[in-house]
Protein backbone atom coordinates (compact mmCIF):
# COMPACT_ATOMS: atom_id res chain seq x y z
CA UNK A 1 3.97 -1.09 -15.43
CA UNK A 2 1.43 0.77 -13.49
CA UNK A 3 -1.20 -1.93 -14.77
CA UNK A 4 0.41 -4.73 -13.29
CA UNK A 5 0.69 -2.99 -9.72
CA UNK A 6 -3.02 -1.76 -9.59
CA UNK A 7 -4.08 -3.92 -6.54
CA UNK A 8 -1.74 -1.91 -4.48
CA UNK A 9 -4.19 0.94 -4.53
CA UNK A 10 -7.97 1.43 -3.61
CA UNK A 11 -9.37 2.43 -6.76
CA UNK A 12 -13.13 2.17 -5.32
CA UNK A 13 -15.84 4.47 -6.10
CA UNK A 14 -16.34 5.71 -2.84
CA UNK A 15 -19.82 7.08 -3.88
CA UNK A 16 -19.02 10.63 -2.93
CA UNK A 17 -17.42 11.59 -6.07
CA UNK A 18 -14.25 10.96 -5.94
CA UNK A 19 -12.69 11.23 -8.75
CA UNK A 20 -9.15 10.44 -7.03
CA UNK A 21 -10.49 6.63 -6.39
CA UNK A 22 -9.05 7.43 -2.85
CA UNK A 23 -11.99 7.70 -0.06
CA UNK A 24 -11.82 10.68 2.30
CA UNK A 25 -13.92 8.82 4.57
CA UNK A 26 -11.48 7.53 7.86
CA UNK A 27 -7.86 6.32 7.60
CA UNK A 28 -8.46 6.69 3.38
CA UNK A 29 -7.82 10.81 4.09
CA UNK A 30 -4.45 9.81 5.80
CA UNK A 31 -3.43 7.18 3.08
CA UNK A 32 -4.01 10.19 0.53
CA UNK A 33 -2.06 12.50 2.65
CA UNK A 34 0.77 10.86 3.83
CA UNK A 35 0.48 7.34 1.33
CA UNK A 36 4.38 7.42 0.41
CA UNK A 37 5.48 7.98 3.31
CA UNK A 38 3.87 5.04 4.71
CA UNK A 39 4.17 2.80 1.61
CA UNK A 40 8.00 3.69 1.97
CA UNK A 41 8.43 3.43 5.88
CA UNK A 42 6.88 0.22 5.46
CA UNK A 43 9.25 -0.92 2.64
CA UNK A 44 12.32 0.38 4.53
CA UNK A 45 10.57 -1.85 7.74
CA UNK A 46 10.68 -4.70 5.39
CA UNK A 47 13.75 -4.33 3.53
CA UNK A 48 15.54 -3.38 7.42
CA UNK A 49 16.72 -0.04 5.42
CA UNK A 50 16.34 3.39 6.44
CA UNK A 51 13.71 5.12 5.11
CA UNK A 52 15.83 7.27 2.93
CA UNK A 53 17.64 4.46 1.36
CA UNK A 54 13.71 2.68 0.63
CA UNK A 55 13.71 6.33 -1.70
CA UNK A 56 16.75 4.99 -3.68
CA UNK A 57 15.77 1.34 -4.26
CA UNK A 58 14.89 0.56 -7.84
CA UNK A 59 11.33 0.67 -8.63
CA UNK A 60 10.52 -2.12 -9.72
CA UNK A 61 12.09 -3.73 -5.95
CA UNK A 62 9.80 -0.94 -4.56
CA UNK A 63 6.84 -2.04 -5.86
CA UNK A 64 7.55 -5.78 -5.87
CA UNK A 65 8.22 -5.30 -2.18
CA UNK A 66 4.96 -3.27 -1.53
CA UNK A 67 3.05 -5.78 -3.40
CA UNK A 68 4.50 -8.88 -0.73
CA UNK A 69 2.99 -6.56 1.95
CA UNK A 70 0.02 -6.29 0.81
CA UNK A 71 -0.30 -10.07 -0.26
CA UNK A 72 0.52 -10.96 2.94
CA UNK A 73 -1.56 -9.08 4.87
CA UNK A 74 -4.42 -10.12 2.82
CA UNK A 75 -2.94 -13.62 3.62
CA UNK A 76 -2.95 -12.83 7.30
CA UNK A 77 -6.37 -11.65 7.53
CA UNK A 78 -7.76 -14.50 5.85
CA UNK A 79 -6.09 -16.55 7.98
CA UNK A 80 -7.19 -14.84 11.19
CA UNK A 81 -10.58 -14.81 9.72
CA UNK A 82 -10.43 -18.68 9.38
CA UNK A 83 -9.27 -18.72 12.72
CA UNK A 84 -12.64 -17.44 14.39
């Protein structure tokens, strides 16, 4: 299953060795610290769930909801993008 969510993490060789795929270079450090959280605040957001209750949704739901997110914000910025 893990295969067929891989675009919802940076996997890039940061060219500092890495072997995490996860930069430590800006924001990447806090995404590598404190990714979960974020990933599940951001579901809860979504979902208009506490955070705690993002914790108990199935994973699949989890991960289908992270993947919208990050679809659409990739949507978003292209769109902005077009915009200038």
């Amino acid at each position: 299953m893990d295969r067929s969510f891989s675009g919802l993490f940076d996997t890039r060789d940061d060219g500092e060795g890495n072997d995490t795929g996860i930069s430590t270079r800006g924001g990447s450090n806090f995404m590598q610290q404190f990714g979960w959280q974020y990933c599940a605040k951001s579901v809860a957001d979504h979902e208009n769930i506490t955070v705690d209750q993002s914790y108990e949704l199935a994973t699949i739901q989890f991960l289908n909801t992270l993947s919208y997110l990050k679809a659409k914000a990739d949507f978003d910025k292209e769109q902005h993008r077009k915009l200038k």
